[in-house]
C-alpha atoms as a PDB file:
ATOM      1  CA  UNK A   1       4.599 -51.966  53.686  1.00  0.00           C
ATOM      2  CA  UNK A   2       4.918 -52.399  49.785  1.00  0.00           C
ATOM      3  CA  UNK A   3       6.276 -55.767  48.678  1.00  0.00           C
ATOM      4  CA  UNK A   4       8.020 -55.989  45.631  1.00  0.00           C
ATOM      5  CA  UNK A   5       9.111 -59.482  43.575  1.00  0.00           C
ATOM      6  CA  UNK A   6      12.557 -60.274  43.441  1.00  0.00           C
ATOM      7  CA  UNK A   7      14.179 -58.261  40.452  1.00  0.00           C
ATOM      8  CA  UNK A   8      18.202 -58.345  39.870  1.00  0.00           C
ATOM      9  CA  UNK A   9      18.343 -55.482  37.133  1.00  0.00           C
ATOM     10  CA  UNK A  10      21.282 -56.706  34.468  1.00  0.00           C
ATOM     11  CA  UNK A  11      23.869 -54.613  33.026  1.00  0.00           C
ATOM     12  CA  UNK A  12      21.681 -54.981  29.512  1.00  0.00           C
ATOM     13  CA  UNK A  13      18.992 -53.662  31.612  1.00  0.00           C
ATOM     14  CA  UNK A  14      20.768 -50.986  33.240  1.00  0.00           C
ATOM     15  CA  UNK A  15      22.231 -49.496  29.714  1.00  0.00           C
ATOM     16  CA  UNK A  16      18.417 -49.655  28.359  1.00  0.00           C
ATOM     17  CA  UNK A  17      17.588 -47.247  31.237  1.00  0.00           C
ATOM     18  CA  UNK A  18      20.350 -45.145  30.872  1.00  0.00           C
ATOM     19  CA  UNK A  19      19.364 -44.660  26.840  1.00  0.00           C
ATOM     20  CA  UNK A  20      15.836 -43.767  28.240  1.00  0.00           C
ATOM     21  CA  UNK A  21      16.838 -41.309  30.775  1.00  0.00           C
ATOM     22  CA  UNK A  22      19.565 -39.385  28.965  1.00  0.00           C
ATOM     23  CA  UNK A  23      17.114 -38.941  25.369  1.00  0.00           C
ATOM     24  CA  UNK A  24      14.428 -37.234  27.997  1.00  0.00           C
ATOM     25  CA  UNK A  25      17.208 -34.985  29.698  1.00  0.00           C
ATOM     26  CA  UNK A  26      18.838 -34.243  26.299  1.00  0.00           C
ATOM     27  CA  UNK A  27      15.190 -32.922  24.643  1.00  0.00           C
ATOM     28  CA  UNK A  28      14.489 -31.410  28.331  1.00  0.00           C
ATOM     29  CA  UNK A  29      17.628 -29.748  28.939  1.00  0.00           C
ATOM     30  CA  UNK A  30      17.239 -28.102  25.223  1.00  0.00           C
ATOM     31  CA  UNK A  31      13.854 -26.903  26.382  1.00  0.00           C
ATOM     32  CA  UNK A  32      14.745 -25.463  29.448  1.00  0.00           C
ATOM     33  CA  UNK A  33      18.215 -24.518  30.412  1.00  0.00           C
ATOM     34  CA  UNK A  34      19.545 -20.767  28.907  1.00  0.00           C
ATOM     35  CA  UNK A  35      22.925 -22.818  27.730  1.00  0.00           C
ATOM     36  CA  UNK A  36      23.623 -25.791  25.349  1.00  0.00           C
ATOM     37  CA  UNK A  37      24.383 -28.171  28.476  1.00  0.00           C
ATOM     38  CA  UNK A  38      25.459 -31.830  27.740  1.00  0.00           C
ATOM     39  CA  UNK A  39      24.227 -34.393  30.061  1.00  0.00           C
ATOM     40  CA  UNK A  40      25.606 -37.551  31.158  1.00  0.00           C
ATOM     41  CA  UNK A  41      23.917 -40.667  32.412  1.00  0.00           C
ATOM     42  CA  UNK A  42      24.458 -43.218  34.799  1.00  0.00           C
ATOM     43  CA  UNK A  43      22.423 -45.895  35.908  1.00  0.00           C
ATOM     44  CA  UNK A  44      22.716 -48.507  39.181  1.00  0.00           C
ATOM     45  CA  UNK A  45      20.937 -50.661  40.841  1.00  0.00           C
ATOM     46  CA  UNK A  46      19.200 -49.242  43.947  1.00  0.00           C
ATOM     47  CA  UNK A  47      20.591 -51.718  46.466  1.00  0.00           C
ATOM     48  CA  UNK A  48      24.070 -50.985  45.034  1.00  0.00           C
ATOM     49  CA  UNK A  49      23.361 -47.221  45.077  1.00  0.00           C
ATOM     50  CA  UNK A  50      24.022 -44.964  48.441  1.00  0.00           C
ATOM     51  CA  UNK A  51      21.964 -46.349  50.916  1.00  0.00           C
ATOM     52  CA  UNK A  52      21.394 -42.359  52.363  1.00  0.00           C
ATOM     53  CA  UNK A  53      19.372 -41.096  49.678  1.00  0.00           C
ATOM     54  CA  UNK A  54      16.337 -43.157  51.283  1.00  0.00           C
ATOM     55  CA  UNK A  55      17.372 -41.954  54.654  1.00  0.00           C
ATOM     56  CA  UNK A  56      16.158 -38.934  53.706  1.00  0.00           C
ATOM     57  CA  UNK A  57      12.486 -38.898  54.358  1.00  0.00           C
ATOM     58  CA  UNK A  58      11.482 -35.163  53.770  1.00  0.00           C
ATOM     59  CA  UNK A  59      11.426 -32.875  50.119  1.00  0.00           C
ATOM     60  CA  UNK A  60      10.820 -35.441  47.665  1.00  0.00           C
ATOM     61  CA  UNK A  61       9.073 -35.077  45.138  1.00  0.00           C
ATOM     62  CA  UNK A  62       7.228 -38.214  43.279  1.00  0.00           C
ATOM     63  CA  UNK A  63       5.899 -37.471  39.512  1.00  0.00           C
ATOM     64  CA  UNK A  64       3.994 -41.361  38.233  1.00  0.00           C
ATOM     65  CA  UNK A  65       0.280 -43.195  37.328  1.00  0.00           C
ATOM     66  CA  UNK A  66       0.021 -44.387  40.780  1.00  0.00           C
ATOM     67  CA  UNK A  67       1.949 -45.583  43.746  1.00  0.00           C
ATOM     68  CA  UNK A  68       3.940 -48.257  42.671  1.00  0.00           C
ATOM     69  CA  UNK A  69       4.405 -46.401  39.333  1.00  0.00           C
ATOM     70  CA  UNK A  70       6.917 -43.450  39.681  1.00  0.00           C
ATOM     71  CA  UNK A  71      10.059 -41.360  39.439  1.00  0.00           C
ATOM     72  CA  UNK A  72      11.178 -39.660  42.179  1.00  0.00           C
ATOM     73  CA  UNK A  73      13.566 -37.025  43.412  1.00  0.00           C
ATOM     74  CA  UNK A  74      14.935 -35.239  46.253  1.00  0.00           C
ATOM     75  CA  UNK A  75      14.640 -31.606  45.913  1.00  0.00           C
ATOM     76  CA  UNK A  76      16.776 -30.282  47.783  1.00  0.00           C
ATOM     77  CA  UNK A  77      18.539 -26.605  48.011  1.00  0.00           C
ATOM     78  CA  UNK A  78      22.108 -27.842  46.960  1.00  0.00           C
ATOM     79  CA  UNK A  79      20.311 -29.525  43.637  1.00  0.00           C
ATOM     80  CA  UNK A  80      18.151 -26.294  43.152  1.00  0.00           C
ATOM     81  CA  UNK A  81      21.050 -23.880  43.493  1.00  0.00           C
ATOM     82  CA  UNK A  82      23.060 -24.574  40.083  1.00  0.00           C
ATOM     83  CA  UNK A  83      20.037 -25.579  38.537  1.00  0.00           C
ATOM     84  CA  UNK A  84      18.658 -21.837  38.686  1.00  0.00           C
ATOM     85  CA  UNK A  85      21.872 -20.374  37.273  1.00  0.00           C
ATOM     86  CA  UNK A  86      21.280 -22.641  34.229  1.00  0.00           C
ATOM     87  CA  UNK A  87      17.293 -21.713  34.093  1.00  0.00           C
ATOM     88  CA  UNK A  88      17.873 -18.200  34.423  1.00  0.00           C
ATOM     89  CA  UNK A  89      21.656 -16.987  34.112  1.00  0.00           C
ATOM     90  CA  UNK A  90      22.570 -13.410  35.221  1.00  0.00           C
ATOM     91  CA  UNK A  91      19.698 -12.477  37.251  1.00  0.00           C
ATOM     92  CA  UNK A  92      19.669 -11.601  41.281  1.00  0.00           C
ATOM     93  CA  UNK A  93      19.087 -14.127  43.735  1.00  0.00           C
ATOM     94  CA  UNK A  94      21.095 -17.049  41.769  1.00  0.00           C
ATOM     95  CA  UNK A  95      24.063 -15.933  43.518  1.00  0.00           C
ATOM     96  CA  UNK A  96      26.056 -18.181  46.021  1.00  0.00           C
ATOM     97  CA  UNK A  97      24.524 -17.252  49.383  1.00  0.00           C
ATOM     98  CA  UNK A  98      21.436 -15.209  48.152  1.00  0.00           C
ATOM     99  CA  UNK A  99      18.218 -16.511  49.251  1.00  0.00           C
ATOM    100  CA  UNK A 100      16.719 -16.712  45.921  1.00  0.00           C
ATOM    101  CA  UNK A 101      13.126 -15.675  45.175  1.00  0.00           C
ATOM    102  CA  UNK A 102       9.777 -17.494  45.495  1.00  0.00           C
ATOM    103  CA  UNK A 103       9.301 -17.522  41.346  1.00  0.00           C
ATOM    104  CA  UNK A 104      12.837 -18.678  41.051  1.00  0.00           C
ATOM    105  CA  UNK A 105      11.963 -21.566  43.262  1.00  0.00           C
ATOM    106  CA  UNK A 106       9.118 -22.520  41.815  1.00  0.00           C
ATOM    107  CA  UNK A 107      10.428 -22.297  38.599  1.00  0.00           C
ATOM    108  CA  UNK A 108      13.376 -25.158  39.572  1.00  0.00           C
ATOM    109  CA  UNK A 109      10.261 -27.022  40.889  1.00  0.00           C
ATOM    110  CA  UNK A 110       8.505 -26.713  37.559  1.00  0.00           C
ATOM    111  CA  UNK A 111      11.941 -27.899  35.680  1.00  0.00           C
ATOM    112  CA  UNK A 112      12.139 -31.290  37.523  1.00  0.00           C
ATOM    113  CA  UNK A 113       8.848 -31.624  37.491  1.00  0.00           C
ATOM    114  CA  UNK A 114       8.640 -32.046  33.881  1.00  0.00           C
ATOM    115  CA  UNK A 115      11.814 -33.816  33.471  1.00  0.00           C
ATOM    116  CA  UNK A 116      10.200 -36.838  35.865  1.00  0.00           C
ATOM    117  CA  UNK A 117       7.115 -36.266  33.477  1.00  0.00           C
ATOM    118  CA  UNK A 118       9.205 -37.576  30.738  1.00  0.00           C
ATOM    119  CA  UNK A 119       9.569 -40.376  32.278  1.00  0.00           C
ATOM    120  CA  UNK A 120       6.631 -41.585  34.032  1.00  0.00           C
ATOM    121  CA  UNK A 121       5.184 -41.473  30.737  1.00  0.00           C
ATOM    122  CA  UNK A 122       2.454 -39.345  29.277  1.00  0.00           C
ATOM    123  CA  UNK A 123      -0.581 -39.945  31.494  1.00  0.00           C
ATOM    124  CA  UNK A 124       1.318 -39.325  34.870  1.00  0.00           C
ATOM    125  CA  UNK A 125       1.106 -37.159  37.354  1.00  0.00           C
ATOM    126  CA  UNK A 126       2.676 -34.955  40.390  1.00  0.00           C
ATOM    127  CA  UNK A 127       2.030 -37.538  43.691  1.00  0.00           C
ATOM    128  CA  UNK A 128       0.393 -36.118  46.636  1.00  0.00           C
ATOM    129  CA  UNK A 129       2.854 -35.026  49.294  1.00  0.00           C
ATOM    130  CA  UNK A 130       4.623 -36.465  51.709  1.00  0.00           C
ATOM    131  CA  UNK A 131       6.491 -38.521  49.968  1.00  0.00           C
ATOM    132  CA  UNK A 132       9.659 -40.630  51.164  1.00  0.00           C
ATOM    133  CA  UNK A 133      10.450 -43.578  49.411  1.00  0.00           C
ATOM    134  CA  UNK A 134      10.988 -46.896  51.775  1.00  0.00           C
ATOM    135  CA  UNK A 135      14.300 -48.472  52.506  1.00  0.00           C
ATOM    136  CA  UNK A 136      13.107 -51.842  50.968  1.00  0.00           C
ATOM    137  CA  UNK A 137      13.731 -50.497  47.723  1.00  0.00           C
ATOM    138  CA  UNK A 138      17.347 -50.938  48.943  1.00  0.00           C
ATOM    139  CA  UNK A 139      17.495 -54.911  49.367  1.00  0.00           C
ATOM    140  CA  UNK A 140      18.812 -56.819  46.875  1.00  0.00           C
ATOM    141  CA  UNK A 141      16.281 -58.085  44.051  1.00  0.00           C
ATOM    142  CA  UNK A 142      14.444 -54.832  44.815  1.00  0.00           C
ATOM    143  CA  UNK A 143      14.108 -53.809  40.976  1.00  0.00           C
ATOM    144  CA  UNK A 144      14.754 -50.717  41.765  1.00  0.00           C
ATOM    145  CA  UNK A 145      17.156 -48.138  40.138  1.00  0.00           C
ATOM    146  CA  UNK A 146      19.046 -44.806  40.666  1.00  0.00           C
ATOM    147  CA  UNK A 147      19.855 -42.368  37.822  1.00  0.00           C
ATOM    148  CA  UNK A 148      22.070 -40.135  37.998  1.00  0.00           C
ATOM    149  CA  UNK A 149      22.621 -37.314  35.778  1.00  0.00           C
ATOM    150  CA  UNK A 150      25.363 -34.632  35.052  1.00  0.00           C
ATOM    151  CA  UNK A 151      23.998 -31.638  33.730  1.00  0.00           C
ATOM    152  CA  UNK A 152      26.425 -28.982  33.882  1.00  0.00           C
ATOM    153  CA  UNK A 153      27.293 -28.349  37.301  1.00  0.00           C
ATOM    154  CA  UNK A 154      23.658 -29.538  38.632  1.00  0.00           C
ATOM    155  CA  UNK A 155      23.811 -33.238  39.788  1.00  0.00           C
ATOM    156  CA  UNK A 156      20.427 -34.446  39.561  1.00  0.00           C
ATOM    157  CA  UNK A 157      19.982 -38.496  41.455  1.00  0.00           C
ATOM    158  CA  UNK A 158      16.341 -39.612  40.174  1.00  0.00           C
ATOM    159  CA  UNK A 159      15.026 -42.895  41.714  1.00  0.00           C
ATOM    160  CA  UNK A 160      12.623 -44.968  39.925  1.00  0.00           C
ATOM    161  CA  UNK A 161      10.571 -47.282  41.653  1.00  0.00           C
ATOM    162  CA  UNK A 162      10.275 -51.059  40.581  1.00  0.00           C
ATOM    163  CA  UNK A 163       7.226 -51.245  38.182  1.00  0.00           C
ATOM    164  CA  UNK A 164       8.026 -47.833  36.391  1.00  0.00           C
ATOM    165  CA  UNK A 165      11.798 -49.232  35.750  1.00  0.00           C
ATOM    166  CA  UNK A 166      10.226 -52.295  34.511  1.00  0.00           C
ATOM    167  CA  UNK A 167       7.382 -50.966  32.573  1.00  0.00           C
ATOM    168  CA  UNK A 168      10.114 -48.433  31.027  1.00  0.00           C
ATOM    169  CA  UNK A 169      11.860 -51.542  30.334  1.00  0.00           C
ATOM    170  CA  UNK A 170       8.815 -53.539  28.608  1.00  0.00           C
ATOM    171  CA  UNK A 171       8.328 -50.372  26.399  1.00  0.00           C
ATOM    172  CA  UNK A 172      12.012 -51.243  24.581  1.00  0.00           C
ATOM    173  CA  UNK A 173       9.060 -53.587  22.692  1.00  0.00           C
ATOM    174  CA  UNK A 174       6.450 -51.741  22.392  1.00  0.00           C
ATOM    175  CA  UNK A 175       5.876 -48.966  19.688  1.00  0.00           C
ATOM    176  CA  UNK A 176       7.943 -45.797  19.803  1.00  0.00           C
ATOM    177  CA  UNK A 177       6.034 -44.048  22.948  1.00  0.00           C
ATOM    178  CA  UNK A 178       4.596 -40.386  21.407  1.00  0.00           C
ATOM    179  CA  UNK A 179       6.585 -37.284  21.560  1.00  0.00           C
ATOM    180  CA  UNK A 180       6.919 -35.285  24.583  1.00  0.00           C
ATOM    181  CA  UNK A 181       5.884 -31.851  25.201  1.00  0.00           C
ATOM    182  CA  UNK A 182       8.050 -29.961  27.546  1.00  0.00           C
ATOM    183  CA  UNK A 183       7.021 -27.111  28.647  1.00  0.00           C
ATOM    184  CA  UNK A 184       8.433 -23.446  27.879  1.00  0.00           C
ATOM    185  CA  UNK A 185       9.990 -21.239  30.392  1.00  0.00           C
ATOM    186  CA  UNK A 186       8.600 -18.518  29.442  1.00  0.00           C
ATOM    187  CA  UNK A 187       5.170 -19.769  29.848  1.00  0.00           C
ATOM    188  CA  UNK A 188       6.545 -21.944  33.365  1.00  0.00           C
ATOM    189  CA  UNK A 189       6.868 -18.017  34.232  1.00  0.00           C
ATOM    190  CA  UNK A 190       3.676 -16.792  32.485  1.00  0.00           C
ATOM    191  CA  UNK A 191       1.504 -17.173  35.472  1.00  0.00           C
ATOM    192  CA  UNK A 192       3.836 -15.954  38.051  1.00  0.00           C
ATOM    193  CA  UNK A 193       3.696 -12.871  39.615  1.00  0.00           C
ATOM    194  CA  UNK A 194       6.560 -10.122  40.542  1.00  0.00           C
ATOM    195  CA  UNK A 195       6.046  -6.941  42.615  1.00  0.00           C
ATOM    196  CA  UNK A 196       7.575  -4.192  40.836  1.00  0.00           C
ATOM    197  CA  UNK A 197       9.068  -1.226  42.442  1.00  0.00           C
ATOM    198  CA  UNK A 198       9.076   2.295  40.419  1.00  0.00           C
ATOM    199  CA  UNK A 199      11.639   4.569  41.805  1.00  0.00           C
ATOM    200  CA  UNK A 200      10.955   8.301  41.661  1.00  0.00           C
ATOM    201  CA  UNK A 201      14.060   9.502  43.172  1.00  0.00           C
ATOM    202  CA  UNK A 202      15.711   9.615  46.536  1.00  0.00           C
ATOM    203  CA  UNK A 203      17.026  12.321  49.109  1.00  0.00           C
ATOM    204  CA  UNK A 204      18.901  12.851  52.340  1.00  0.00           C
ATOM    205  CA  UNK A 205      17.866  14.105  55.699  1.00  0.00           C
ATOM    206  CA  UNK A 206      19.705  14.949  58.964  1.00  0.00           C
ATOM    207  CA  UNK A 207      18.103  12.997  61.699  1.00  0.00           C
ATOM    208  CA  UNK A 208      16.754  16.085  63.348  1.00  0.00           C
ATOM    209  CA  UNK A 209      14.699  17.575  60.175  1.00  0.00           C
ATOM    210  CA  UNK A 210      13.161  14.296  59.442  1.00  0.00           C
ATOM    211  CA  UNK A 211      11.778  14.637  63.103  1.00  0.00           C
ATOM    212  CA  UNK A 212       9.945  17.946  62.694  1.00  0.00           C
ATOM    213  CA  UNK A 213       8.419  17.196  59.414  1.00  0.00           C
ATOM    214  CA  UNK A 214       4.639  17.491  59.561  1.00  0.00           C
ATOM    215  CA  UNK A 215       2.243  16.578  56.278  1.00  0.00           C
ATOM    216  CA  UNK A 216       1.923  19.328  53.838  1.00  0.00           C
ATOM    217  CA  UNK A 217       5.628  19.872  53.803  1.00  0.00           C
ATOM    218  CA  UNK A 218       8.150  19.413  50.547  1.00  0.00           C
ATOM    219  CA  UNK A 219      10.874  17.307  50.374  1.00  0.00           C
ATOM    220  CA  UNK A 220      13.136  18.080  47.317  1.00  0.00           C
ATOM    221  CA  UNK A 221      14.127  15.078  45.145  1.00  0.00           C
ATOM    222  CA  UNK A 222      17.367  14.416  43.235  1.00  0.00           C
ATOM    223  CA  UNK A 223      15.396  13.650  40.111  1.00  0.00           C
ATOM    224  CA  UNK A 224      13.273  15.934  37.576  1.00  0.00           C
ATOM    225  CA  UNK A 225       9.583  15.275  37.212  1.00  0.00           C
ATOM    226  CA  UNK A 226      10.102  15.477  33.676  1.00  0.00           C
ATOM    227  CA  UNK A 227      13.197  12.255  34.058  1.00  0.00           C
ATOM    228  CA  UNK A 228      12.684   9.249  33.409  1.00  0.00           C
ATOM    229  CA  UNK A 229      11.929   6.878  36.132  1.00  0.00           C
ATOM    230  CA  UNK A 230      13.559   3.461  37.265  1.00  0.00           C
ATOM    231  CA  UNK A 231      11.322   0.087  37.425  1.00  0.00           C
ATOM    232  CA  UNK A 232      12.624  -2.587  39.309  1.00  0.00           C
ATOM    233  CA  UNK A 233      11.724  -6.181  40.392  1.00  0.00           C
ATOM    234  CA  UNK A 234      12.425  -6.630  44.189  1.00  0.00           C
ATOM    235  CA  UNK A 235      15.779  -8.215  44.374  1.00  0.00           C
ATOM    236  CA  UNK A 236      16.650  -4.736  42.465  1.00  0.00           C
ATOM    237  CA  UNK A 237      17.064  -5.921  38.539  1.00  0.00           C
ATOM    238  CA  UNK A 238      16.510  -2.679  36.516  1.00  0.00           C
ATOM    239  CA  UNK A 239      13.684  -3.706  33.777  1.00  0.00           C
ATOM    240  CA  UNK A 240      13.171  -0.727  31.725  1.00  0.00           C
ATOM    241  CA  UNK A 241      12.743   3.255  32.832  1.00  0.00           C
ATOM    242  CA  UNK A 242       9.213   4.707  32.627  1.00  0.00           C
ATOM    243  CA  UNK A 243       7.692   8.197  33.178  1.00  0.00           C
ATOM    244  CA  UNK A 244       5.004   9.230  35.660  1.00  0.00           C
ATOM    245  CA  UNK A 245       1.082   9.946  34.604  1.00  0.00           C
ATOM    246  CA  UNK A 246      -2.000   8.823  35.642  1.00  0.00           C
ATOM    247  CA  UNK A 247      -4.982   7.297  34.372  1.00  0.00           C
ATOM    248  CA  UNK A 248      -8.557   6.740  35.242  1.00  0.00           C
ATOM    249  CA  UNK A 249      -7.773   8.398  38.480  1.00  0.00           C
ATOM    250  CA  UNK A 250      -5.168   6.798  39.226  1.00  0.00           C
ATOM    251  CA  UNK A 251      -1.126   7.331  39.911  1.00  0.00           C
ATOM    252  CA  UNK A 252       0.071   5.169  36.782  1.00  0.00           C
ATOM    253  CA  UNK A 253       3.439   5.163  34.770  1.00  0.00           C
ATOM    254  CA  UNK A 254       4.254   5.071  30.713  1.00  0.00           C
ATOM    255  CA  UNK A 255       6.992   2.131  30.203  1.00  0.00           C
ATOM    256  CA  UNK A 256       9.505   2.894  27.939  1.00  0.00           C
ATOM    257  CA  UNK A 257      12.658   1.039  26.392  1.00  0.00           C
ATOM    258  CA  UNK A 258      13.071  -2.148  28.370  1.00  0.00           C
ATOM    259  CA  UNK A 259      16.916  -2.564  29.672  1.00  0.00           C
ATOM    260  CA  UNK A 260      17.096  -6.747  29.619  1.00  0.00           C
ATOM    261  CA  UNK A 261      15.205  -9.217  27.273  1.00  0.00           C
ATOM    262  CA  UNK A 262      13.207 -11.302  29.654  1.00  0.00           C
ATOM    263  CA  UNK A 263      15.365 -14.282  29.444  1.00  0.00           C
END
């Protein structure tokens, strides 16, 4: 177990955090959501905070320098849900019920990622997993603090452990700390990948010709081979048409005209 001096965070200190946490979600939530969002910031002291955040010993995620250094979060699907309708509005799987896709996900991973990078300061890092924070950070004197931001409809509750809140705090001193770099979405989504489907056309069959079909025979389509051709991602968003061809042997397609910007 982790022992921590006895800290009583005062309302001075509490309004100093809140002035550091809302300038890094104001610069990150210009750099990542698709709307102007405003954010608002409230800050309390852990042991005065819901007690049933710490309960909660599974999908944190810990960004910090070390292990008493940190800001943490608890990713969980009802924070990731809203939060991918403001990443990437309009697009299929960010619909209530719809299991959204693997990039999606990982791209709401990549988004509070780098907003607990903005606060852990420049050298930190992503914290191995598990990790669940302990319920001593609860007792009174503990030092440490809960954040909790309105973005939007996304309700983001950070928790930052006792030496980052007070080495956040000892910074108020210091020199102005250096910019911060948040990252793109675009390039968050540069390295992805996305299986694309290209549609030549469709038919129908009664039940009982499908069964005598043997290879070699034809099946008429409902499309011309001289159409263009749909290309889809596989929660079926229409990117852009394309026609068939081939190249260095093999089966290959000629995009044309996209249909939606990328965003």
């Amino acid at each position: 177990m982790t022992h921590f001096l006895y800290r009583l965070l005062n309302a001075s200190e509490l309004s100093a955090l809140e002035s550091q946490v809302a300038a890094a979600c104001g610069k990150w939530s210009l750099a990542w959501l698709a709307a102007d969002v405003h954010s608002t910031v409230r800050c309390f002291r852990a042991a005065e905070h819901d007690a049933a955040i710490l309960e909660e010993k599974t999908g944190w995620m810990a960004v910090g320098t070390g292990p008493a250094h940190w800001v943490a979060v608890r990713s969980s699907a009802a924070l990731h849900a809203p939060l991918r309708g403001m990443l990437i509005a309009g697009v299929a799987g960010n619909e209530a019920g719809a299991k959204p896709s693997g990039l999606l996900v990982a791209l709401a991973e990549r988004a509070l990622a780098d907003l607990l990078e903005a606060l852990a300061g420049e050298d930190a890092a992503r914290l191995h997993e598990p990790f669940a924070p302990e319920q001593s950070l609860h007792a009174p004197g503990s030092g440490a603090a809960v954040a909790e931001i309105a973005c939007g409809e996304c309700r983001i509750t950070l928790l930052i452990s006792p030496h980052q809140a007070a080495s956040m705090l000892a910074g108020l001193t210091a020199a102005a700390p250096a910019k911060i770099a948040f990252e793109n979405r675009r390039d968050a989504l540069a390295n992805g990948r996305i299986a694309l489907t290209v549609a030549i056309g469709e038919t129908q069959l009664e039940i009982g010709l499908l069964q005598t079909i043997v290879a070699g025979d034809v099946i008429r389509l409902n499309t011309r081979i001289d159409q263009p051709l749909a290309v889809m991602t596989a929660d079926g968003v229409r990117l852009c048409s394309a026609f068939l061809g081939s190249r260095e042997g093999h089966k290959s397609v000629q995009l044309t005209s996209p249909t939606i910007s990328g965003e």
